[in-house]
C-alpha atoms as a PDB file:
ATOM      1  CA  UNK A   1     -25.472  10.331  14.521  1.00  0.00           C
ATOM      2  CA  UNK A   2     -25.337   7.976  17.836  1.00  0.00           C
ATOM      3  CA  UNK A   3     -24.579   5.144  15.063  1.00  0.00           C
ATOM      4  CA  UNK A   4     -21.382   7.192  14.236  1.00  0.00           C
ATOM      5  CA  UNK A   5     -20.150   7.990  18.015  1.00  0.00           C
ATOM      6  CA  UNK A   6     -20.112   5.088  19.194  1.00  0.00           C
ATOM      7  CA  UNK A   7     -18.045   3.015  16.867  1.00  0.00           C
ATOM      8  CA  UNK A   8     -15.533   6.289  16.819  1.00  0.00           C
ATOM      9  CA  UNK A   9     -15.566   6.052  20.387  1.00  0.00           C
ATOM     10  CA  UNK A  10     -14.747   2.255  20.790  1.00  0.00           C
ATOM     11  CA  UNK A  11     -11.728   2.483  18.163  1.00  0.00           C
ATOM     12  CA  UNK A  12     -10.208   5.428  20.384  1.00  0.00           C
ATOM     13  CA  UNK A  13     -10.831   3.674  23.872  1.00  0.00           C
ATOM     14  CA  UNK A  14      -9.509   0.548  22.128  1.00  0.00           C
ATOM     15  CA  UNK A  15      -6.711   2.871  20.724  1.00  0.00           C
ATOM     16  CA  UNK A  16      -5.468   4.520  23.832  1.00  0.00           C
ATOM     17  CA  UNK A  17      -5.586   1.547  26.127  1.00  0.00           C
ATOM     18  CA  UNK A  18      -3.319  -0.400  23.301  1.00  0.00           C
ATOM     19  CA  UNK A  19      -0.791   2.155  23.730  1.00  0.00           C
ATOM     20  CA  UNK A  20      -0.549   2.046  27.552  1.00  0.00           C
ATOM     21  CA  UNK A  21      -1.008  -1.775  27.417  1.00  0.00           C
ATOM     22  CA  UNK A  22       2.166  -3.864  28.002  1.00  0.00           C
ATOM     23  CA  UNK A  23       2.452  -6.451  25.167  1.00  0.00           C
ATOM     24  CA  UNK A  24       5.216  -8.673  26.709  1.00  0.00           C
ATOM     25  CA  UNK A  25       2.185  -9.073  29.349  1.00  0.00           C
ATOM     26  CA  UNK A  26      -0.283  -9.963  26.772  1.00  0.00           C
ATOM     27  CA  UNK A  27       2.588 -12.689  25.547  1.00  0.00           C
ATOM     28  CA  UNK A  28       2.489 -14.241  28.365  1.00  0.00           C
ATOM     29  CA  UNK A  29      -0.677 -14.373  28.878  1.00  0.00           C
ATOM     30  CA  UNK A  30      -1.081 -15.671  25.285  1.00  0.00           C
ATOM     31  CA  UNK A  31       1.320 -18.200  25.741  1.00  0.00           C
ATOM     32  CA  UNK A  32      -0.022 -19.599  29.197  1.00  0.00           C
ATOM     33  CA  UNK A  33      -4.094 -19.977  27.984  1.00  0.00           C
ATOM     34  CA  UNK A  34      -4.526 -18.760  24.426  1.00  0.00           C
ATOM     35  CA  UNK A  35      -2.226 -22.127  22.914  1.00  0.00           C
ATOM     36  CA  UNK A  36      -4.853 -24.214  24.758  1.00  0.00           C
ATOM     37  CA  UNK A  37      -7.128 -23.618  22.332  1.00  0.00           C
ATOM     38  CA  UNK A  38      -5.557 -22.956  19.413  1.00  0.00           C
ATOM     39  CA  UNK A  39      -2.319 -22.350  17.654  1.00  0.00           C
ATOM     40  CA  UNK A  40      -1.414 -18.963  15.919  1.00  0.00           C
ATOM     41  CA  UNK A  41      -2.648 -19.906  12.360  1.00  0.00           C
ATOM     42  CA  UNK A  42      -6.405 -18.753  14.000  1.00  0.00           C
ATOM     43  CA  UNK A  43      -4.616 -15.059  14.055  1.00  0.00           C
ATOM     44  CA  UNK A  44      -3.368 -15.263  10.665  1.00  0.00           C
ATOM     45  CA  UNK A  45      -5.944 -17.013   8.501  1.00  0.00           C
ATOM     46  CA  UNK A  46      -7.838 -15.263   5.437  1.00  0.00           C
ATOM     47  CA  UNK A  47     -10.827 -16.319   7.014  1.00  0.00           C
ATOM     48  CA  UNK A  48     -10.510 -14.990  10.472  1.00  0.00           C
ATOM     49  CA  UNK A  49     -13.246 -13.964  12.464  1.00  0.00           C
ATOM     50  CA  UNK A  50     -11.432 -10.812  13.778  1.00  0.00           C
ATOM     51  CA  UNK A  51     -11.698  -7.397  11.292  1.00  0.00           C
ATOM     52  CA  UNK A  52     -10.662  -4.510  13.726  1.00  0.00           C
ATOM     53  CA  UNK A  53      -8.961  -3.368  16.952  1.00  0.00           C
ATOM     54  CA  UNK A  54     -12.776  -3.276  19.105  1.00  0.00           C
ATOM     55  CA  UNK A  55     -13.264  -6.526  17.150  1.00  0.00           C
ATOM     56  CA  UNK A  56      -9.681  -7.881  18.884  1.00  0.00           C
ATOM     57  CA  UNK A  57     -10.856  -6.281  22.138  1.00  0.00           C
ATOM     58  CA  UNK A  58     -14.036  -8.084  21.873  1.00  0.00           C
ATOM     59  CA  UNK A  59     -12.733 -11.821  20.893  1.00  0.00           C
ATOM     60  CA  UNK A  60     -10.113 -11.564  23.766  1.00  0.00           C
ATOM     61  CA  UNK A  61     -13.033 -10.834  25.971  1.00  0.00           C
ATOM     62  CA  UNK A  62     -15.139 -13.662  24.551  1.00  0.00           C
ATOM     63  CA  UNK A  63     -12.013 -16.177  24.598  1.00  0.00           C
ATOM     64  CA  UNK A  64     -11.089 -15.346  28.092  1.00  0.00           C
ATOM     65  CA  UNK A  65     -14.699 -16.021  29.516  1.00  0.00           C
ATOM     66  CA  UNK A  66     -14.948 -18.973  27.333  1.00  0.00           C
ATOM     67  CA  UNK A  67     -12.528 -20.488  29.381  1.00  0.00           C
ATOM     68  CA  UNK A  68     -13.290 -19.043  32.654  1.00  0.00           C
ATOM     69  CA  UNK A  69     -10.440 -17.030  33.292  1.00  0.00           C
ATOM     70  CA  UNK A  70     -11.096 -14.220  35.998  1.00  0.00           C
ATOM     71  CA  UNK A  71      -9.104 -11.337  33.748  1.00  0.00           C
ATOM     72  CA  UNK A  72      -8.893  -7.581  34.988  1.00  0.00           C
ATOM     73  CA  UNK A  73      -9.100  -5.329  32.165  1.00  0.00           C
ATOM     74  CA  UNK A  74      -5.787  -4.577  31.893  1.00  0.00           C
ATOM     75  CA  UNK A  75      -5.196  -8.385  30.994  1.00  0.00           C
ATOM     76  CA  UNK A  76      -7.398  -7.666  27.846  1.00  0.00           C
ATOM     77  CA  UNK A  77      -5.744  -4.953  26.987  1.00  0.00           C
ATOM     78  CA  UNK A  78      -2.325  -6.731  27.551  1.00  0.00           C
ATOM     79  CA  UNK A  79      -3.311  -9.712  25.663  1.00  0.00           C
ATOM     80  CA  UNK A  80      -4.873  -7.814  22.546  1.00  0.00           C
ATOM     81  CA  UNK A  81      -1.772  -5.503  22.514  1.00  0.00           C
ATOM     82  CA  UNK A  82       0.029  -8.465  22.036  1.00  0.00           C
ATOM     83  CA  UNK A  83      -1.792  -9.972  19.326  1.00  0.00           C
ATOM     84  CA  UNK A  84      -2.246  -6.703  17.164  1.00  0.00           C
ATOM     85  CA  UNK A  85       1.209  -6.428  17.360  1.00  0.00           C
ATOM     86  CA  UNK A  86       2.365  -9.714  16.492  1.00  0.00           C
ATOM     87  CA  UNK A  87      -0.322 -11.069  14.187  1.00  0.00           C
ATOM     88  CA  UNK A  88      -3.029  -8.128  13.449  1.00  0.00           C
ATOM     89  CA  UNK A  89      -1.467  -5.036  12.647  1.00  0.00           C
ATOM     90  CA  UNK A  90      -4.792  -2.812  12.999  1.00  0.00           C
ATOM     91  CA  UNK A  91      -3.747   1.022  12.961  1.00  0.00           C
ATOM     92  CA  UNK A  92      -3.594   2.104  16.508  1.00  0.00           C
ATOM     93  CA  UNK A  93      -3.576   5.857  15.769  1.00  0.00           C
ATOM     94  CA  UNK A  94      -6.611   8.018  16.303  1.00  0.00           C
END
């Protein structure tokens, strides 16, 4: 039963902070560090690493420490926003 909760949980924490997120935010935010890296075909290849909207959460996370960016929370949120919205397209409804 735990096994159940908590992915249901993730997906609506994950859920409700993408709809209070500001995406033009997450742009920039993409734009200034994200391009470092890589370029958008990571986002929109068959192969990509990312399968869901905790999975987003999660990489953003991972990327931003990766390159030892100090990022509040919000700045996750932001930047994930951004890229479900632009590349992802995970269902944000509960």
């Amino acid at each position: 039963m735990i096994k159940i909760i908590i992915p249901a949980t993730l997906f609506i924490l994950a859920a409700t902070s993408a709809q209070a997120a500001d995406p033009a935010k997450g742009k920039q935010l993409t734009e200034e560090h994200c391009i470092r890296c890589h370029d958008s075909q990571v986002y929109t290849r068959a192969d990509r690493r990312v399968t869901s909207l905790p999975g987003l959460h999660t990489q953003v996370r991972r990327c931003e420490q990766m390159i030892g960016l100090k990022w509040f929370d919000d700045d996750i949120d932001n930047t994930a926003t951004f890229l479900n919205l632009e590349y992802y397209k995970f269902d944000i409804t509960p």
